[in-house]
Protein backbone atom coordinates (compact mmCIF):
# COMPACT_ATOMS: atom_id res chain seq x y z
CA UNK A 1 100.78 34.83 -34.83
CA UNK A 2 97.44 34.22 -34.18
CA UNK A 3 96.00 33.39 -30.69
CA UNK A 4 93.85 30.62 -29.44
CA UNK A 5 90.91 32.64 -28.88
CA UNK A 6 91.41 33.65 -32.24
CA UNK A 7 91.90 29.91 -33.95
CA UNK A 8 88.60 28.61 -31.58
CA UNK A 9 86.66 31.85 -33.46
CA UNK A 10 87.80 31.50 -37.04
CA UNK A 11 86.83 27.13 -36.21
CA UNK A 12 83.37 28.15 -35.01
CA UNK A 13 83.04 30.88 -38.11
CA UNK A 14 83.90 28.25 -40.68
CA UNK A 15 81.99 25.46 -38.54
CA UNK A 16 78.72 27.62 -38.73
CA UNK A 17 79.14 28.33 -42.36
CA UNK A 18 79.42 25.02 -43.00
CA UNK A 19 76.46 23.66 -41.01
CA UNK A 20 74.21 26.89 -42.79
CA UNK A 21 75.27 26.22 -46.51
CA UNK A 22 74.71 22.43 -45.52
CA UNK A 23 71.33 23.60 -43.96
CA UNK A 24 70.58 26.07 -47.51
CA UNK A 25 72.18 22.80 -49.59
CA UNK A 26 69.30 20.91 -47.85
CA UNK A 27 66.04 23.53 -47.87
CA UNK A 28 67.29 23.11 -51.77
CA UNK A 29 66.85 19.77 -52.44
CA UNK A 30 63.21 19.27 -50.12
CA UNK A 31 62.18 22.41 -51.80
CA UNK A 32 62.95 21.08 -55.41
CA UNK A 33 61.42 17.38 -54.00
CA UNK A 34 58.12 19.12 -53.14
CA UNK A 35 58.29 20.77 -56.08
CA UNK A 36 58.73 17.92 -58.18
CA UNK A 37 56.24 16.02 -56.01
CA UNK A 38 53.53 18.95 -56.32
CA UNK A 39 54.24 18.84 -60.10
CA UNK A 40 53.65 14.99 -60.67
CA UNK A 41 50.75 14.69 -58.42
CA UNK A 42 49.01 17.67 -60.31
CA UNK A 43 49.68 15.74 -63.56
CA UNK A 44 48.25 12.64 -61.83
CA UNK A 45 45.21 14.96 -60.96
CA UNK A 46 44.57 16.35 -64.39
CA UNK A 47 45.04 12.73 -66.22
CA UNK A 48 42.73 11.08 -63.16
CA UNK A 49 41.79 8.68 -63.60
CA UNK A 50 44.70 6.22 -65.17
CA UNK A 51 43.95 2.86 -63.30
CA UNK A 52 41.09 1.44 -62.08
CA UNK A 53 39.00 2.78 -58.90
CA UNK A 54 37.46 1.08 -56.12
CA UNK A 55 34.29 1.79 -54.43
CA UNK A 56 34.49 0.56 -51.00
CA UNK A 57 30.97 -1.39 -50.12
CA UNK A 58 30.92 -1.07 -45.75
CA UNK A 59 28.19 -3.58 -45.76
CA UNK A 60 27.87 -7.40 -47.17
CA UNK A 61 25.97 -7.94 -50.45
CA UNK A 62 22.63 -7.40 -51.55
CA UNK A 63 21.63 -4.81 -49.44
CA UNK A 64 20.63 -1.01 -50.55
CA UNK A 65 24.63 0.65 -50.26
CA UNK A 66 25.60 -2.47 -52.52
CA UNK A 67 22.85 -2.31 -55.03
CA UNK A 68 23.69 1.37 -55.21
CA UNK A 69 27.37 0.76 -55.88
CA UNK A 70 26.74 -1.79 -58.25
CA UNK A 71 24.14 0.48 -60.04
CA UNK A 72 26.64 3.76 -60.51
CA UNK A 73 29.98 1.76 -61.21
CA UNK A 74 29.01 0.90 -64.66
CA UNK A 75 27.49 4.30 -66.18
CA UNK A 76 30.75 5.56 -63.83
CA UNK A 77 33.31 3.56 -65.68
CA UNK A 78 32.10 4.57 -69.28
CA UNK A 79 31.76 8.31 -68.57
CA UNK A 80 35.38 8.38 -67.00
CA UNK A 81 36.85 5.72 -69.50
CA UNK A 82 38.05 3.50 -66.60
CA UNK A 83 37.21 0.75 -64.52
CA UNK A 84 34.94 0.92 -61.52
CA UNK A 85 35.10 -2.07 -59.19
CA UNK A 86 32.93 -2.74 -56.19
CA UNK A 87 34.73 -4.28 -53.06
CA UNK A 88 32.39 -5.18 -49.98
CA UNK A 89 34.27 -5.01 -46.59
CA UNK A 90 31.34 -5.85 -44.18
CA UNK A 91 31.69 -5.05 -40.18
CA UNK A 92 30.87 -3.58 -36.98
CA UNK A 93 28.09 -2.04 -38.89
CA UNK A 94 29.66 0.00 -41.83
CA UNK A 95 32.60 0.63 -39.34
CA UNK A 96 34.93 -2.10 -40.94
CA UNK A 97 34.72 -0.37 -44.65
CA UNK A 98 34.77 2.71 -43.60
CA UNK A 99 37.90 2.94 -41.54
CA UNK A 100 39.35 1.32 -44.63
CA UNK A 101 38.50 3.77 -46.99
CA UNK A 102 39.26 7.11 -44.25
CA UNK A 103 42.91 5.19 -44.07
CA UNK A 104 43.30 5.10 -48.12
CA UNK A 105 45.74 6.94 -50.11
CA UNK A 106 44.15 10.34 -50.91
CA UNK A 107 44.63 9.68 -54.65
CA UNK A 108 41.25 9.36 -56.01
CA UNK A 109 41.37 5.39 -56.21
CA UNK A 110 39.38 4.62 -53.30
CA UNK A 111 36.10 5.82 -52.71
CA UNK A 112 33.45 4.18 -50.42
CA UNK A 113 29.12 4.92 -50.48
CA UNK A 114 28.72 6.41 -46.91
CA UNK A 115 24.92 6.42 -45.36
CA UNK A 116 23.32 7.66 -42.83
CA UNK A 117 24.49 4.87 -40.24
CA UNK A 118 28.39 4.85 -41.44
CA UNK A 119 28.89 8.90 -41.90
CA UNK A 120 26.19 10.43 -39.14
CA UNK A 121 24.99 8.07 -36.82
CA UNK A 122 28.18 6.42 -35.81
CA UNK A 123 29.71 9.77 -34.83
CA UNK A 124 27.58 9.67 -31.87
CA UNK A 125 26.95 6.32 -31.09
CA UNK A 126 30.37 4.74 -30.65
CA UNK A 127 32.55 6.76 -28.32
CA UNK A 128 35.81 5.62 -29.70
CA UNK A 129 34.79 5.59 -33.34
CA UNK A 130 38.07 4.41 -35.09
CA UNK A 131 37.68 7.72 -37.83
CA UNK A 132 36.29 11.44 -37.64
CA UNK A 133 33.86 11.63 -40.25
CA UNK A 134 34.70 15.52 -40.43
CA UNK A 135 38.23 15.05 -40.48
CA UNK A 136 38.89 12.28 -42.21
CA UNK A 137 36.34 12.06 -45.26
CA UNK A 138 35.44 14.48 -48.49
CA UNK A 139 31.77 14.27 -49.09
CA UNK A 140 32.06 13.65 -52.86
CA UNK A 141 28.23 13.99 -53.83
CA UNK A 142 24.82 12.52 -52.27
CA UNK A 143 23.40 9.79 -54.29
CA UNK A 144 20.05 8.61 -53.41
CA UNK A 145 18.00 8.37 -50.62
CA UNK A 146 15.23 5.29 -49.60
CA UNK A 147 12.48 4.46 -46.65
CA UNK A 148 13.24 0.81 -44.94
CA UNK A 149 10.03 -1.65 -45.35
CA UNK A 150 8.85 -2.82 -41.71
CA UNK A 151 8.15 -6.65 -42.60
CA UNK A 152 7.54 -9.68 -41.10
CA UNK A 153 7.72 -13.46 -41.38
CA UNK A 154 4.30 -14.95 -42.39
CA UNK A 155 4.31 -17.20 -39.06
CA UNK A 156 4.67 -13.69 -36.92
CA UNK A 157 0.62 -13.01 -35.98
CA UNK A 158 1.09 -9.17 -36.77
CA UNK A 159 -0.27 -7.23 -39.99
CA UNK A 160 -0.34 -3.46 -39.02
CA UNK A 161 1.61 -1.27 -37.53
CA UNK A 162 -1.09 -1.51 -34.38
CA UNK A 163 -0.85 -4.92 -34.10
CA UNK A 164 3.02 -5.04 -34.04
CA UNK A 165 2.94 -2.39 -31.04
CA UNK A 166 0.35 -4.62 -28.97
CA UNK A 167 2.34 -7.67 -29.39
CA UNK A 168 5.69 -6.23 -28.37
CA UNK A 169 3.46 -4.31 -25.22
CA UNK A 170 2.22 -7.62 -24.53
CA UNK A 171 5.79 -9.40 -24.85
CA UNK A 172 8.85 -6.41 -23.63
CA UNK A 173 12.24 -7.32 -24.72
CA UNK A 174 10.77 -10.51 -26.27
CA UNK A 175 10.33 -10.19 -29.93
CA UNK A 176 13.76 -10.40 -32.16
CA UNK A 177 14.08 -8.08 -35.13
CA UNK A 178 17.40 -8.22 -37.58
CA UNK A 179 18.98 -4.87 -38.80
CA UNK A 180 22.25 -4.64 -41.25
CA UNK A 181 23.99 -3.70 -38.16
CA UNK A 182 24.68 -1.27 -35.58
CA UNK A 183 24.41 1.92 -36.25
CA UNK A 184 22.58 1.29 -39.79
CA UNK A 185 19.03 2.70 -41.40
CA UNK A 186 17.22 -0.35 -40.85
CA UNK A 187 19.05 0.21 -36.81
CA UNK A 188 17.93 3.50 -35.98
CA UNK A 189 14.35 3.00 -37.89
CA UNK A 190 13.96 0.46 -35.42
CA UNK A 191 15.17 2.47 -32.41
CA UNK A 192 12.77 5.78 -33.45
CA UNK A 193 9.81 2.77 -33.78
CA UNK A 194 10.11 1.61 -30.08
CA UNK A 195 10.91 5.55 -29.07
CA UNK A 196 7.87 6.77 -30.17
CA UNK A 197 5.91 3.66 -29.79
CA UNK A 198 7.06 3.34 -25.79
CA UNK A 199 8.00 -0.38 -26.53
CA UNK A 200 11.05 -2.71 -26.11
CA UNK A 201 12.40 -5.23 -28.41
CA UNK A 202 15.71 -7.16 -29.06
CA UNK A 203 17.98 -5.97 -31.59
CA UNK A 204 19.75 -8.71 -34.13
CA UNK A 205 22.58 -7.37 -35.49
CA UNK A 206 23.98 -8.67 -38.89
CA UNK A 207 27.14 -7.89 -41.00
CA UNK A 208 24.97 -6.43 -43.92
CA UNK A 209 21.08 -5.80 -45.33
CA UNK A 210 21.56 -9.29 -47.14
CA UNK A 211 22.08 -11.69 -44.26
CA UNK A 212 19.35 -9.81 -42.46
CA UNK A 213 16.85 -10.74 -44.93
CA UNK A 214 17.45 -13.90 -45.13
CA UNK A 215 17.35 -14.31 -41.46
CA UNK A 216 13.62 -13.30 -41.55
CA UNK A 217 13.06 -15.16 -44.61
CA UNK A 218 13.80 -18.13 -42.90
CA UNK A 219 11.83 -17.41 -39.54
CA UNK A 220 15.10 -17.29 -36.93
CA UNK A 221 14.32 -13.72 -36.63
CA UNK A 222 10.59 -12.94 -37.46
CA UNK A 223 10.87 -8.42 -37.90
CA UNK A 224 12.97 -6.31 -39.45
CA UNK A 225 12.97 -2.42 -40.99
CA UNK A 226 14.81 -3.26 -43.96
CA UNK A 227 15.42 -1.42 -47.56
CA UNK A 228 12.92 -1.89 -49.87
CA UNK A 229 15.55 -3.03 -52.26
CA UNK A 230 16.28 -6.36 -50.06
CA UNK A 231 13.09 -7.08 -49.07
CA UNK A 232 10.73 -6.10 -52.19
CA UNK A 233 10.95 -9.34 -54.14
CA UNK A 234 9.97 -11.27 -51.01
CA UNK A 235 7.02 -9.23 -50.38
CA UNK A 236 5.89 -9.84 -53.82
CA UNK A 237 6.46 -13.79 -53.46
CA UNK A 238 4.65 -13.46 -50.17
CA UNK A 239 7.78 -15.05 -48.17
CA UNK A 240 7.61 -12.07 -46.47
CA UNK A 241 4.69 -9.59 -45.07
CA UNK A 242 4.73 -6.07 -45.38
CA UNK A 243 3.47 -3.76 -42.40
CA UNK A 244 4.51 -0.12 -43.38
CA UNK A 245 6.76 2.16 -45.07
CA UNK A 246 9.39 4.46 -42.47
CA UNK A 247 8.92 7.67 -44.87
CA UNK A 248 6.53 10.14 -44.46
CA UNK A 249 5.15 9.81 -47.86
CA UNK A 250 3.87 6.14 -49.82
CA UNK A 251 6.28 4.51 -51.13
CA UNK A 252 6.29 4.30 -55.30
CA UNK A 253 7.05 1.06 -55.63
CA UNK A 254 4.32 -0.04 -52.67
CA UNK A 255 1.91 2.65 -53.24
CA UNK A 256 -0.81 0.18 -51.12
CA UNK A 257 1.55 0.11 -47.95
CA UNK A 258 0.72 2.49 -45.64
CA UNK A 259 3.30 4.61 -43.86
CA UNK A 260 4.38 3.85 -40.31
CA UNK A 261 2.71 7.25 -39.19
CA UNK A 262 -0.12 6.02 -40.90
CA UNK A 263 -0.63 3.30 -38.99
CA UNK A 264 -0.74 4.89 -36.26
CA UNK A 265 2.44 6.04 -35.39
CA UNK A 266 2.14 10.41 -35.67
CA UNK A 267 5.40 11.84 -36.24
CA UNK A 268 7.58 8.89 -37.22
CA UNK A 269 9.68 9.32 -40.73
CA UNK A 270 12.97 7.75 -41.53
CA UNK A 271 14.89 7.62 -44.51
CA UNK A 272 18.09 6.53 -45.38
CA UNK A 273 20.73 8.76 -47.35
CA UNK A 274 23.27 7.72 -49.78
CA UNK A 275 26.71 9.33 -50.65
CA UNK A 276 29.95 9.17 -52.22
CA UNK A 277 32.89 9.97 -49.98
CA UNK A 278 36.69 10.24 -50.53
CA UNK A 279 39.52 9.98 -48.24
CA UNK A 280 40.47 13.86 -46.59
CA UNK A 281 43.37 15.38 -48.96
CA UNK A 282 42.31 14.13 -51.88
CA UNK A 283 42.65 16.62 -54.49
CA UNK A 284 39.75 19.17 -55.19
CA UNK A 285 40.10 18.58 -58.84
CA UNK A 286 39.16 14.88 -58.47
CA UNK A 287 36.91 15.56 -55.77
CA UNK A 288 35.08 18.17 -58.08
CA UNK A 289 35.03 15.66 -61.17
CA UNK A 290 33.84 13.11 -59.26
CA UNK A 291 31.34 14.76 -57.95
CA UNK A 292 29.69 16.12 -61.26
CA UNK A 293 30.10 12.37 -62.80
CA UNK A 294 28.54 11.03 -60.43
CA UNK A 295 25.24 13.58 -59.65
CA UNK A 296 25.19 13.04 -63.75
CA UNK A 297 24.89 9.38 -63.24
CA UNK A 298 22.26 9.07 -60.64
CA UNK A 299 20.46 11.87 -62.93
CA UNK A 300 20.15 9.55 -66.42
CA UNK A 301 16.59 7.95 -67.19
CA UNK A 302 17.48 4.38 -66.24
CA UNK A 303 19.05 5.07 -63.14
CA UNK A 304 16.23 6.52 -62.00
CA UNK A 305 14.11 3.82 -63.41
CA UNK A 306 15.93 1.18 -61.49
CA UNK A 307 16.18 3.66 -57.99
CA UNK A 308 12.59 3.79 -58.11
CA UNK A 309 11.95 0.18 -58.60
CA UNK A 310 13.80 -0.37 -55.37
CA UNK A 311 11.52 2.17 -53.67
CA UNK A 312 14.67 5.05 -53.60
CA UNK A 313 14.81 8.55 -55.21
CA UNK A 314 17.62 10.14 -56.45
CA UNK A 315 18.88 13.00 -54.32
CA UNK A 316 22.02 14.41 -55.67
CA UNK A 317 24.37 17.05 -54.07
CA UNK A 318 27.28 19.03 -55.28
CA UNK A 319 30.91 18.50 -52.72
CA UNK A 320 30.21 21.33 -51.16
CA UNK A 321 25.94 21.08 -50.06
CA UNK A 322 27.07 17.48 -49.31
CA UNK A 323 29.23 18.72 -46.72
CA UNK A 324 26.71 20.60 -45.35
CA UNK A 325 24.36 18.22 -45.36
CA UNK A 326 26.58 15.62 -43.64
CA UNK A 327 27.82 18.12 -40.64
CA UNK A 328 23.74 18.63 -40.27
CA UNK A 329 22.97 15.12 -40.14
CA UNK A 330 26.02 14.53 -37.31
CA UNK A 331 24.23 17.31 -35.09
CA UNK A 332 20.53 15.68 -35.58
CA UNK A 333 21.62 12.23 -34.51
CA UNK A 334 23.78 13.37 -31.89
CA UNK A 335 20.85 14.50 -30.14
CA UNK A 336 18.71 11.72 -30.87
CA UNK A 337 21.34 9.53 -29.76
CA UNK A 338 21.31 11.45 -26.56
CA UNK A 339 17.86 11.31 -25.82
CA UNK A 340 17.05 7.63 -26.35
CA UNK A 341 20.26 6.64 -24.67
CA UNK A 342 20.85 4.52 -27.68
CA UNK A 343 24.07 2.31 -27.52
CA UNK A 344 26.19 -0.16 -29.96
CA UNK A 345 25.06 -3.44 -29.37
């Protein structure tokens, strides 16, 4: 006859072989699951892509990251046999369209145009940025890059680069200019301008290039460094004056416009960068076909032709340089940042 010491040992035995082949029973089925999982979402990858993808648009319409957008999605959608639709989500100065796109399924079906504002700047300037650029984006491929157009109302009594800098001397803190937002190209060319310059004006922020314009176009606020794409077709209807150019070469499209260092300015240069970013985790294979589409894209004849009528150049950049580039950029404006104490407004 058996004991109870004996009985309580054989319970615990047969209790602990139970729990261990429930525990093998279990690593099984997760193991086959992943499996299964892997398997489908690699056959996903290789038929990608099999429903439509968005391009997330961080800023409203008719500024430079939307006529970008709409200018790939088409020659995008025929070389990859499937829709390509734009969806704008302005805010907080890319911030809003961005978060959206960081927080995406990692599938390939949401993509968003990241610039220099959205996928550098920010980083720096907002200390509780709601994504890591690092760690929650793939750099896809750079697109394009453009200068911003300093312009002015008619009614504003400045036409160079000199005269602007005497006015705002003569008036600190007193003349308005409109930017697509925090953070943004036409932002930070501002910022550099009254860095170097040793002036102070006040920054109008808007949700987007587009309502920017048309804020100056209608005299509320009289300056702005905008994209040559938003601001072009004014200039030529003379609703709007142009002062300079932010690059540090003449623009094609306004070869008579002199550059801001030109006027005066030594050392200033801005330009605005362009790319295509995916949520983090999405698979390389996507990432990697995606990417050659698109440098492709921005590489055919009438691309180009319609870049350079807005005053931009195509820039292209595999994944990988893109990633680079980006991580680059981050460091650059994190000092800049630092050393004009610039802050969100």
């Amino acid at each position: 006859m058996k004991t109870i010491t004996q009985i309580t040992q054989i319970t615990q035995i047969t209790q602990i072989t139970q729990v261990t082949q429930a525990t093998q029973a279990t690593q099984v089925i997760f193991a086959a699951a992943s499996l299964l999982a892997a398997s489908t979402f690699a056959i996903a990858s290789e038929n990608y892509p099999t429903r439509p993808v968005r391009i997330i648009v961080p800023f409203a319409p008719g500024g430079f990251v939307d006529f970008t957008a709409r200018l790939i999605a088409p020659p995008l959608a025929q070389v990859m046999n499937q829709q390509f639709v734009v969806d704008n989500r302005p805010g907080a100065g890319g911030i809003v369209g961005a978060e959206f796109a960081a927080r995406a399924t990692p599938d390939g079906y949401t993509l968003v145009i990241g610039s220099a504002g959205t996928h550098s700047v920010n980083q720096s300037l907002y200390p509780k940025l709601p994504y890591n650029v690092l760690r929650d984006f793939h750099p896809v491929a750079r697109l394009a890059d453009a200068p911003s157009i300093l312009a002015a109302h008619p009614s504003m009594p400045v036409k160079t680069v000199k005269d602007l800098i005497g006015l705002a001397r003569q008036r600190p803190g007193q003349i308005n200019y409109a930017s697509a937002g925090a953070g943004t190209s036409t932002h930070l060319a501002a910022v550099l301008f009254e860095s170097i310059a040793g002036v102070k004006m006040t920054h109008i922020a808007f949700k987007g290039g587009g309502p920017a314009v048309v804020s100056v176009l209608s005299g509320e606020t009289p300056v702005t460094f905008a994209t040559a794409a938003s601001v072009t077709p004014h200039i030529s209807s003379g609703r709007l004056r142009a002062i300079a150019v932010t690059s540090g070469q003449r623009s094609a499209v306004l070869p008579e416009l002199p550059t801001i260092a030109e006027g005066g300015l030594k050392g200033y240069e801005m330009l605005n960068w362009l790319g295509l970013f995916a949520p983090a985790n999405t698979p390389r294979s996507i990432v990697d076909r995606l990417s050659r589409e698109a440098q492709k894209v921005v590489a055919q004849a009438e691309v180009v032709k319609r870049f350079n009528a807005q005053g931009a150049e195509p820039s292209p950049l595999a994944s990988e340089e893109f990633a680079a580039f980006v991580k680059s950029e981050i460091a650059k404006w994190a000092k800049i940042v630092a050393a004009t104490g610039m802050k969100p407004d």
